[in-house]
C-alpha atoms as a PDB file:
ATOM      1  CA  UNK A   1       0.000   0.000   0.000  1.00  0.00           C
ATOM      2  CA  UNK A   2       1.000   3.971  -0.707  1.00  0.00           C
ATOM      3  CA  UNK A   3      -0.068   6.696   1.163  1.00  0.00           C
ATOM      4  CA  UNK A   4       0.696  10.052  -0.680  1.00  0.00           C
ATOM      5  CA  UNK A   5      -0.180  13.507   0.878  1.00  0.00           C
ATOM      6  CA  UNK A   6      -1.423  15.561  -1.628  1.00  0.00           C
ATOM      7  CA  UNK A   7      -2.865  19.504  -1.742  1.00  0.00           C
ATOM      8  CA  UNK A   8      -5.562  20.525  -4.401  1.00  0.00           C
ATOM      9  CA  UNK A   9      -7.986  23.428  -4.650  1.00  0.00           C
ATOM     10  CA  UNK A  10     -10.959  23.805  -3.016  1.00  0.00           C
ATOM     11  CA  UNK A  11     -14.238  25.539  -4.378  1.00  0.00           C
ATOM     12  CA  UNK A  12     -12.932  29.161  -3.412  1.00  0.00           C
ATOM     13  CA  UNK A  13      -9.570  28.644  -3.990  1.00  0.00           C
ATOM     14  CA  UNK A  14      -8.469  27.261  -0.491  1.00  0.00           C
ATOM     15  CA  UNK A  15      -5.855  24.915  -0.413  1.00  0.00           C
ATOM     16  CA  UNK A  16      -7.111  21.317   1.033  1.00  0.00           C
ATOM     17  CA  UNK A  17      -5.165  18.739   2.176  1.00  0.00           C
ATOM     18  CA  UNK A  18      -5.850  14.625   1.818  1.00  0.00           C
ATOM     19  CA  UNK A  19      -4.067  11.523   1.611  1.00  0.00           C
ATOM     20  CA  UNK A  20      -4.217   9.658  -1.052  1.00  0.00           C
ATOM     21  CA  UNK A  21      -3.986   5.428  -0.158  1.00  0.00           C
ATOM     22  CA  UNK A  22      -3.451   3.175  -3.046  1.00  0.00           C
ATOM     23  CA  UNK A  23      -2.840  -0.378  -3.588  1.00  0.00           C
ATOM     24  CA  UNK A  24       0.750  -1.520  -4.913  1.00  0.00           C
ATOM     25  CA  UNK A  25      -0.505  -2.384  -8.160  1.00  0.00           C
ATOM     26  CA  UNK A  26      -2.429  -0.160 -10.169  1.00  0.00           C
ATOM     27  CA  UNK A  27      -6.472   0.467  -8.626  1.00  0.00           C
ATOM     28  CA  UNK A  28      -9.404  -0.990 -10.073  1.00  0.00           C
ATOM     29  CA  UNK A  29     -11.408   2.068  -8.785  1.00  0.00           C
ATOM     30  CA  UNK A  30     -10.912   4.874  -7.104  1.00  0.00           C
ATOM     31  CA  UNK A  31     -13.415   6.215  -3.942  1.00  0.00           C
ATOM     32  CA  UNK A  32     -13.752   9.569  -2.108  1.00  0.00           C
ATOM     33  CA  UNK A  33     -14.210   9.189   1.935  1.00  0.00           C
ATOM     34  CA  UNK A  34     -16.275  12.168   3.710  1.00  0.00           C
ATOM     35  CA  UNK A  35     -15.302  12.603   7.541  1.00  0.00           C
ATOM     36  CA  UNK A  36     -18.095  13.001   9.753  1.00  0.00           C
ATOM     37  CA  UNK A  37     -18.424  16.467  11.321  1.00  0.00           C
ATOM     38  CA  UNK A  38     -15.029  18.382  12.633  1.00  0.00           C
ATOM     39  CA  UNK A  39     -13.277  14.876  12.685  1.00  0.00           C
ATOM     40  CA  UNK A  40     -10.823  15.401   9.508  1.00  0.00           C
ATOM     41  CA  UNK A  41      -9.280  12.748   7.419  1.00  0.00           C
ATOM     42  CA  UNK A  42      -7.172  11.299   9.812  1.00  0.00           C
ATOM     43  CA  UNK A  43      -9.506  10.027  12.139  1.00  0.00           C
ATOM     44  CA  UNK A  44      -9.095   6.122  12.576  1.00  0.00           C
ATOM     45  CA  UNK A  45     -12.204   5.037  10.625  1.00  0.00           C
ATOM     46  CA  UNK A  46     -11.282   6.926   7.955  1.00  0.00           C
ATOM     47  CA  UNK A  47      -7.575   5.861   8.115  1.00  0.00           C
ATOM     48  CA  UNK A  48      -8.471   2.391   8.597  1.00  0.00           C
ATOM     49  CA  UNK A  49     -11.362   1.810   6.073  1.00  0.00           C
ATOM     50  CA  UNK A  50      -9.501   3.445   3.240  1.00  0.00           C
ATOM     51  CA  UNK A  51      -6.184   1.192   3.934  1.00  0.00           C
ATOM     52  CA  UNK A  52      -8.256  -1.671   4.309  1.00  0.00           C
ATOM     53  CA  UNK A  53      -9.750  -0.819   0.775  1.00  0.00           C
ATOM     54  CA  UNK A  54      -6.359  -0.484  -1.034  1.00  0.00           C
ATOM     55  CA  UNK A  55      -5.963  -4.501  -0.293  1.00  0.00           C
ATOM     56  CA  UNK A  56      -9.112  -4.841  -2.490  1.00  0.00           C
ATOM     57  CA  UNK A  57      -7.320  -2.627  -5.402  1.00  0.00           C
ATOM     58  CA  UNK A  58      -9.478   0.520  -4.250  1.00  0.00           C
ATOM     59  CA  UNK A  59      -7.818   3.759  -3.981  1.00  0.00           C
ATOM     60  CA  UNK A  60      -9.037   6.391  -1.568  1.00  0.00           C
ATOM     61  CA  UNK A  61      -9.151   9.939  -0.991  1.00  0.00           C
ATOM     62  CA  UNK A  62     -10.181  10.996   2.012  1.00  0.00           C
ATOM     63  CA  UNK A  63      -9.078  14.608   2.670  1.00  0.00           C
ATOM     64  CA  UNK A  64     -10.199  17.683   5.551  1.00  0.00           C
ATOM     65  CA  UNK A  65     -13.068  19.664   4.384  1.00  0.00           C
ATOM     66  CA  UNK A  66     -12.565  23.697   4.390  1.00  0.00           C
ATOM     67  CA  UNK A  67     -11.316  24.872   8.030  1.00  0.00           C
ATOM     68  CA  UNK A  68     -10.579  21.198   9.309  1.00  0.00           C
ATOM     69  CA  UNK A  69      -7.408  19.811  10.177  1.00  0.00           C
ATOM     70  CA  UNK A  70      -4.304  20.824   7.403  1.00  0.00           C
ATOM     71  CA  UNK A  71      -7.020  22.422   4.726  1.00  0.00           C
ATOM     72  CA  UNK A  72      -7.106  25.938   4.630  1.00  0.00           C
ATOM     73  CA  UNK A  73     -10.253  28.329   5.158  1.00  0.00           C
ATOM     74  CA  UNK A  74     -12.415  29.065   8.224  1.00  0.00           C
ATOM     75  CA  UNK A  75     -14.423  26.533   9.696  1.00  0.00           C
ATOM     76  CA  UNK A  76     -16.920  29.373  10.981  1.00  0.00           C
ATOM     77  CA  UNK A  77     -17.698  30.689   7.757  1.00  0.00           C
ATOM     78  CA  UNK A  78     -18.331  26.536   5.828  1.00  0.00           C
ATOM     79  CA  UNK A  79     -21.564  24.576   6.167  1.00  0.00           C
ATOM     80  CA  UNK A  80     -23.233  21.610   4.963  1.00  0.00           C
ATOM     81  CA  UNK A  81     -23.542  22.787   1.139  1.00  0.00           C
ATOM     82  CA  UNK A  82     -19.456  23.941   1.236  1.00  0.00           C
ATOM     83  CA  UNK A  83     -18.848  20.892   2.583  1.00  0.00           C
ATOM     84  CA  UNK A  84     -20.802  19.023  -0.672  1.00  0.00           C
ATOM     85  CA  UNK A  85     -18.498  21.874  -3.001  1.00  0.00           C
ATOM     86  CA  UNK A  86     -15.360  20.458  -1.222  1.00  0.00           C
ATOM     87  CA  UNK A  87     -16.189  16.541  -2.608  1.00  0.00           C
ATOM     88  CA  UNK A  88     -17.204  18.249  -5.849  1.00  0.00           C
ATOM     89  CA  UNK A  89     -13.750  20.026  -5.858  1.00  0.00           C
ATOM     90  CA  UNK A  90     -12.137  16.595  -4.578  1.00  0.00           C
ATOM     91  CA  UNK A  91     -13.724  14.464  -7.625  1.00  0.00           C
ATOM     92  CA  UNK A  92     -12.615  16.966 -10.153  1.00  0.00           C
ATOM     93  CA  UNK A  93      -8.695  16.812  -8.612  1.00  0.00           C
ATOM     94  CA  UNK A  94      -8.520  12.902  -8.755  1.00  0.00           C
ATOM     95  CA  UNK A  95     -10.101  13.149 -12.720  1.00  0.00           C
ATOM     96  CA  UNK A  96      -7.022  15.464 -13.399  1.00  0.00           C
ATOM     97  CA  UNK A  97      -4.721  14.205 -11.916  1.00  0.00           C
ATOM     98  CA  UNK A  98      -5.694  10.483 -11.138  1.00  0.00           C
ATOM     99  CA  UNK A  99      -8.703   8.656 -12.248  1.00  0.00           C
ATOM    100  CA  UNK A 100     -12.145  10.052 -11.763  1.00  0.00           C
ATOM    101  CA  UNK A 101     -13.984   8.815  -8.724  1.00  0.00           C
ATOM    102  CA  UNK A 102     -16.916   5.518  -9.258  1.00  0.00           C
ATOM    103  CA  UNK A 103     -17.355   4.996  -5.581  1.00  0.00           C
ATOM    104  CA  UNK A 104     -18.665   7.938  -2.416  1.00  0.00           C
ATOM    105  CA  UNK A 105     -18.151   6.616   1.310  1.00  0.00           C
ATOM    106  CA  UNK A 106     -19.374   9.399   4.094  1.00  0.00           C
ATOM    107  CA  UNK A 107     -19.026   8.816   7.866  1.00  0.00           C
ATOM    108  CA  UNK A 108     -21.686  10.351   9.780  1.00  0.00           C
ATOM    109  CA  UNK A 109     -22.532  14.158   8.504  1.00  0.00           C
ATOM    110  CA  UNK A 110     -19.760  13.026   5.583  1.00  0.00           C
ATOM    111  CA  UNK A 111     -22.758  10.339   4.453  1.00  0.00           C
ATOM    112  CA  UNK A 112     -25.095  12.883   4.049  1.00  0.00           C
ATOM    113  CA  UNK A 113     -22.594  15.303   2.076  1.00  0.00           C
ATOM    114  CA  UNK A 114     -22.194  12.004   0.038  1.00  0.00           C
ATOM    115  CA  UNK A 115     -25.959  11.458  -0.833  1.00  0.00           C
ATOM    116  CA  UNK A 116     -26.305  15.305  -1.252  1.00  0.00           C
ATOM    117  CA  UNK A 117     -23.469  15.390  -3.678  1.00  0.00           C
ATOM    118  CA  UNK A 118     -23.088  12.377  -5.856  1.00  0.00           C
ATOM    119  CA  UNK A 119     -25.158  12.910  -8.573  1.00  0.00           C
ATOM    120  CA  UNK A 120     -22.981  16.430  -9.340  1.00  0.00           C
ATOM    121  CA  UNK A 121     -20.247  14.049  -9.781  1.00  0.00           C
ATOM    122  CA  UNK A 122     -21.469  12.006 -13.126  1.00  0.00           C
ATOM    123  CA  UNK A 123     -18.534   9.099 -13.249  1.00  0.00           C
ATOM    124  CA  UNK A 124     -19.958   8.054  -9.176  1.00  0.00           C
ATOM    125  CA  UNK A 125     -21.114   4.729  -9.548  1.00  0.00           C
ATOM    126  CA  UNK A 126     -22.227   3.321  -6.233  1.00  0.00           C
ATOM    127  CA  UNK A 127     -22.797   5.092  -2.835  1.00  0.00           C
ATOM    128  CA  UNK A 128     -21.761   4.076   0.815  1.00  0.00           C
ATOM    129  CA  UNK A 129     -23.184   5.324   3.843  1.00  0.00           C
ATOM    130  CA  UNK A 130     -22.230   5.054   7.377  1.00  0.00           C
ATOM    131  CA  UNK A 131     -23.922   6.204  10.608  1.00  0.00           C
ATOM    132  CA  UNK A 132     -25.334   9.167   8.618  1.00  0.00           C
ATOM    133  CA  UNK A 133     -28.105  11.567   9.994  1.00  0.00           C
ATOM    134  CA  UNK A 134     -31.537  11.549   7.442  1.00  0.00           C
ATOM    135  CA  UNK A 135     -31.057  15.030   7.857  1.00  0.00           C
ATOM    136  CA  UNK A 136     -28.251  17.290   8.112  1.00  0.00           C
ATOM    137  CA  UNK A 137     -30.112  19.501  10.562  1.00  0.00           C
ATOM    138  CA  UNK A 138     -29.533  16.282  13.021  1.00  0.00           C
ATOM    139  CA  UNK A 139     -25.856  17.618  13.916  1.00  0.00           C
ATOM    140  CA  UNK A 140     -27.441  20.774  15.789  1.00  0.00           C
ATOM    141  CA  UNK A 141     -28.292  17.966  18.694  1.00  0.00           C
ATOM    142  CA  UNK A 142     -24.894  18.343  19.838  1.00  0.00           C
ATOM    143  CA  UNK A 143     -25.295  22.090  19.957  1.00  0.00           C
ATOM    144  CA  UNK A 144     -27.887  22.245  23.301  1.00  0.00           C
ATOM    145  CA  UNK A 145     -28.279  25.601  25.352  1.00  0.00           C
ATOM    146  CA  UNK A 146     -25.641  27.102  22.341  1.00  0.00           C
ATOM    147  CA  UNK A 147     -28.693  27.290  19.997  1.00  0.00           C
ATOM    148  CA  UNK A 148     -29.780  30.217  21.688  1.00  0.00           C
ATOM    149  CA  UNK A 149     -26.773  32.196  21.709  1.00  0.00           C
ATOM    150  CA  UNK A 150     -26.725  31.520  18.073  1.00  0.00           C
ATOM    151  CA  UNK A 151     -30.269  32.708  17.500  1.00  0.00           C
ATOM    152  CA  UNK A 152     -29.171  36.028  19.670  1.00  0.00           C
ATOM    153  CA  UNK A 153     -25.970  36.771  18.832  1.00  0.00           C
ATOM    154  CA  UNK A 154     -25.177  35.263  15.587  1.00  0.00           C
ATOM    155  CA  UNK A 155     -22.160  32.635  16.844  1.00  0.00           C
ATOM    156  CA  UNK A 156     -21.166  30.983  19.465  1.00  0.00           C
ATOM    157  CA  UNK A 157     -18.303  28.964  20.955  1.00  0.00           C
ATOM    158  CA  UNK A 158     -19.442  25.084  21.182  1.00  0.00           C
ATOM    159  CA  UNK A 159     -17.475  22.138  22.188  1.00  0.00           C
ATOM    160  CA  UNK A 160     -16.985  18.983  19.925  1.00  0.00           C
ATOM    161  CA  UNK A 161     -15.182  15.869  21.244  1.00  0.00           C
ATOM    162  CA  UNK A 162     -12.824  18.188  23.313  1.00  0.00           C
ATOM    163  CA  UNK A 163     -12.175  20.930  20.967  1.00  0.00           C
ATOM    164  CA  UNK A 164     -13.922  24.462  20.247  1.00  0.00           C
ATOM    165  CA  UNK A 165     -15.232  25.121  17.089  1.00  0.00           C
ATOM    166  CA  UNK A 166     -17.138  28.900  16.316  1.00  0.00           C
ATOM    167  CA  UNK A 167     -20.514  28.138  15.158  1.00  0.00           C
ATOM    168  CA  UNK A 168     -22.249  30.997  13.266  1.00  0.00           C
ATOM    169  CA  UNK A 169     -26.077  31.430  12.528  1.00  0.00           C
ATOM    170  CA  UNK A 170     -25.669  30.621   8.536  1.00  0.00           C
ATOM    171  CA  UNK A 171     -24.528  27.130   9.100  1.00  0.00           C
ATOM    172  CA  UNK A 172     -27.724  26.665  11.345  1.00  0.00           C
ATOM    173  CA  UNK A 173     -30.095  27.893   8.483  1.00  0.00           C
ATOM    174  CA  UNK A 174     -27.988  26.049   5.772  1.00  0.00           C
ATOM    175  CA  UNK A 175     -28.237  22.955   7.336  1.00  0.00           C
ATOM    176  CA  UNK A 176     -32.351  23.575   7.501  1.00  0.00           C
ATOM    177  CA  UNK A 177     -32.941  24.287   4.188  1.00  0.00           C
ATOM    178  CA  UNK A 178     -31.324  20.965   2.903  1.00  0.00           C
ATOM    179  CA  UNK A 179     -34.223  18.517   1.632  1.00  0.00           C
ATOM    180  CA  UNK A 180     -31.955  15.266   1.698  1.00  0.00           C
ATOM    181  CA  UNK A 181     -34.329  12.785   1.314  1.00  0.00           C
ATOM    182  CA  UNK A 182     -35.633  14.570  -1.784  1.00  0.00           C
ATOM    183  CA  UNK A 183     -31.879  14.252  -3.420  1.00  0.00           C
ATOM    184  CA  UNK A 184     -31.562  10.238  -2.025  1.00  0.00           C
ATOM    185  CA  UNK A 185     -35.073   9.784  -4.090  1.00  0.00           C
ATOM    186  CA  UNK A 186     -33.647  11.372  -7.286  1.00  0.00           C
ATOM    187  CA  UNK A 187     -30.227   9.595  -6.542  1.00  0.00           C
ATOM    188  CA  UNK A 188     -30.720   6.791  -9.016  1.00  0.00           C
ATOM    189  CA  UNK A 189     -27.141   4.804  -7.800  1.00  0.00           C
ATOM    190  CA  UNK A 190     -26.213   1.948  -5.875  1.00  0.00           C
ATOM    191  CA  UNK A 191     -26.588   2.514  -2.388  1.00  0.00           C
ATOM    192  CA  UNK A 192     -25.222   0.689   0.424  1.00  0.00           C
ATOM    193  CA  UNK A 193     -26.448   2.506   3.876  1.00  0.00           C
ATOM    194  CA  UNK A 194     -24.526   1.218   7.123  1.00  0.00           C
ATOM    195  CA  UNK A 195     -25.544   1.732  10.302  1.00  0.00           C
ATOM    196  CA  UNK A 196     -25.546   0.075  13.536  1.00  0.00           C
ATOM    197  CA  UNK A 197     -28.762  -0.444  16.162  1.00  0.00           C
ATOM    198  CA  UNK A 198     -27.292   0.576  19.248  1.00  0.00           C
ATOM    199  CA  UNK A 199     -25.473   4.611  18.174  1.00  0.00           C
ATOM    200  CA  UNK A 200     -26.335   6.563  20.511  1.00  0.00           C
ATOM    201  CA  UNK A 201     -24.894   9.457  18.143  1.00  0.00           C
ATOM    202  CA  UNK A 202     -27.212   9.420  15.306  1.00  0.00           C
ATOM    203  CA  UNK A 203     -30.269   6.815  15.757  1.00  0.00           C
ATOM    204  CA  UNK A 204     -30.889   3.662  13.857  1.00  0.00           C
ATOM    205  CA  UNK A 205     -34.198   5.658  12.642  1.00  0.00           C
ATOM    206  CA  UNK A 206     -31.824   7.963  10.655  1.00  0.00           C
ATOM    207  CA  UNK A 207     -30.782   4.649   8.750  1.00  0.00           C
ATOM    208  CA  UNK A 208     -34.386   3.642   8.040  1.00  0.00           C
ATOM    209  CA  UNK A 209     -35.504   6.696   6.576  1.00  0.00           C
ATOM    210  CA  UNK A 210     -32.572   6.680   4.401  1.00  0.00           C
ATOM    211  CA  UNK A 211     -33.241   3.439   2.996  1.00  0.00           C
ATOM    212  CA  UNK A 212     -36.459   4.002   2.300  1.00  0.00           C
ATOM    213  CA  UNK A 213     -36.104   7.579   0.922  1.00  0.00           C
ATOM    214  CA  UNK A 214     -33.709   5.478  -1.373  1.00  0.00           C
ATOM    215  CA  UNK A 215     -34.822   3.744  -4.662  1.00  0.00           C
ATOM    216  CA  UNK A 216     -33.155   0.086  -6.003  1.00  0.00           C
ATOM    217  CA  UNK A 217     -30.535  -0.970  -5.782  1.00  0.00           C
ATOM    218  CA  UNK A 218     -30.870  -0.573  -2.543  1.00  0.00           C
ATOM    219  CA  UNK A 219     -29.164  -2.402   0.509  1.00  0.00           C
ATOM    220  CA  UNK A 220     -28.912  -2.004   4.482  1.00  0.00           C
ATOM    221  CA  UNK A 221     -25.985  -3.608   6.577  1.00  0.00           C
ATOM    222  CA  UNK A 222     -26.330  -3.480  10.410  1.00  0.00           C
ATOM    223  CA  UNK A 223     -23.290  -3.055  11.765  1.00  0.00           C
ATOM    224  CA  UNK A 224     -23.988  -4.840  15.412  1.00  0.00           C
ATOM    225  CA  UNK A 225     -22.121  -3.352  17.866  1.00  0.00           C
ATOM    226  CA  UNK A 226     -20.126  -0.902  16.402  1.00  0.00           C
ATOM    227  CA  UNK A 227     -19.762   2.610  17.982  1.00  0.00           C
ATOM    228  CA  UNK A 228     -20.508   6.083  15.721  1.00  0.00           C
ATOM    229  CA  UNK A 229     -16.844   6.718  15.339  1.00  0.00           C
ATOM    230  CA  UNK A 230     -16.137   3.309  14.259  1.00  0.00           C
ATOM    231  CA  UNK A 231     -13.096   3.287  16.688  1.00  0.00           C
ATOM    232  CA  UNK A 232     -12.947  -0.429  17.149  1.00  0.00           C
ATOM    233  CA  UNK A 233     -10.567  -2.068  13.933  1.00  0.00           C
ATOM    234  CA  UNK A 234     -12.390  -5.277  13.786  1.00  0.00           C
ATOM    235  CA  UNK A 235     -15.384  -3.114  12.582  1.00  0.00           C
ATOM    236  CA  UNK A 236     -13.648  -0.788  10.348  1.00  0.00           C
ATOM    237  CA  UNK A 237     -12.164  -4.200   8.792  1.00  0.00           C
ATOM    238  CA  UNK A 238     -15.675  -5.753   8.437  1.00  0.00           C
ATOM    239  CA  UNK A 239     -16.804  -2.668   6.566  1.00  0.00           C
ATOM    240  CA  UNK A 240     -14.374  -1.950   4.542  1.00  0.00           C
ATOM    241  CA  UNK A 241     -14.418  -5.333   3.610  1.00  0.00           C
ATOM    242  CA  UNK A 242     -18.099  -5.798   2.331  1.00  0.00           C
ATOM    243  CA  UNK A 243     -17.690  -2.167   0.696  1.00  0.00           C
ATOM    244  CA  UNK A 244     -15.492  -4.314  -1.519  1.00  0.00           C
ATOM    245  CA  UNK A 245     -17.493  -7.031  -2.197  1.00  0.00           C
ATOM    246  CA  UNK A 246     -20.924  -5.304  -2.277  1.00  0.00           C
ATOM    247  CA  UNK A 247     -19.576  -2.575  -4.955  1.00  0.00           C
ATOM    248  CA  UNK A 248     -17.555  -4.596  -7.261  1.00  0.00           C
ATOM    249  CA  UNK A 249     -20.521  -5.609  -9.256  1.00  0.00           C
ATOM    250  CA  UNK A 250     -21.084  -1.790  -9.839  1.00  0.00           C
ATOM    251  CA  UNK A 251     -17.609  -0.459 -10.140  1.00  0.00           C
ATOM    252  CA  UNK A 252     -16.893  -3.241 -12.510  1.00  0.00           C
ATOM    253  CA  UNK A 253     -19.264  -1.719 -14.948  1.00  0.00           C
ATOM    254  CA  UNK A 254     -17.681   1.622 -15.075  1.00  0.00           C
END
């Protein structure tokens, strides 16, 4: 396997930064990764599921959106539809430079950005969710008694697995005007939606309303115990794993 750090432009200009993991020979496919919300590229699901996918002759690119991690920009001034630019921006990098993108995994808030941008990206042959909110708006959960100070004062200073991020009112009323499951009913790909029963994070009900937003081919995968973050390896293994087998059928055809 190679891992090569790589910079390309984002949708403003901003420089963002991603890893690209490949298998030693040269990749059947190649597959974008979405990070769930302020966790970045490196975050051991991430890191873990796209290694695990090299061995199966994927190549990933999982990268920081705008304002997270090593990409440029401010986090308080990107949202949920910045966030979908960023893949866009990502896809058109790899067909430059690389091989356009047939396969879209998103973690968490990433799966949404996944099913909200795929069909901008026309080579995207199959679609992977995992943990992922029915509707973006679902991440404001974690924001509590800091919704108010947001409606008065236009930002606020909120906490997210131990660090501060500023929080402004526009990526409150961008995240409300999405219509999701309107864009998984048009989606018209593959769609593989993961989710385990027991995350606490983002409810197994998220997962249902996904799947049935969605229109064939259609499949669900429970991922038993697993935790949102995916920290435990046997479970980032597992998924990565049936990622592989469940989208070669698609990515074959590309």
């Amino acid at each position: 396997m190679l891992t090569e750090k790589l910079e390309f432009p984002g949708p403003n200009g901003q420089k963002l930064s991603g890893r690209l993991d490949s298998p030693d020979t040269p990749p059947r496919a190649y597959a974008l990764f979405a990070h769930c919300f302020t966790c970045g590229k490196d975050i051991v699901a991430a890191h873990r599921i796209a290694q695990a996918l090299t061995v199966h002759g994927i190549a990933v690119l999982r990268f920081d959106f705008t304002g997270i991690g090593a990409s440029e920009g401010e986090f308080s001034e990107t949202n949920f539809s910045s966030n979908c630019l960023d893949l866009i921006a990502a896809a058109n990098y790899l067909r430059t430079s690389h091989c356009a993108p047939t396969l879209m995994i998103g973690h968490s808030l990433g799966g949404a950005a996944v099913l909200a941008s795929a069909s901008s990206i026309p080579e995207i042959r199959a679609v992977v969710t995992i943990a992922a909110p029915s509707d973006p708006a679902h991440v404001t959960g974690q924001f509590g008694e800091h919704l108010s100070q947001i409606d008065a004062f236009g930002e606020a200073q909120i906490r997210v697995a131990g660090r501060v991020f500023k929080i402004k009112r526009q990526f409150i009323t961008d995240v409300h005007k999405q219509r999701l499951a309107d864009r998984v009913a048009q989606l018209k790909l593959p769609l593989m939606v993961m989710h385990a029963p027991g995350d606490t994070t983002v409810g197994i009900e998220n997962a249902n309303a996904i799947f049935k937003a969605a229109k064939h081919p259609k499949s669900f995968l429970s991922l038993d115990k697993a935790d949102h973050l995916v920290t435990q390896k046997e479970d980032a293994l597992y998924i990565a794993n049936i990622i592989a087998a469940w989208s070669e059928r698609y990515l074959a055809a590309s």
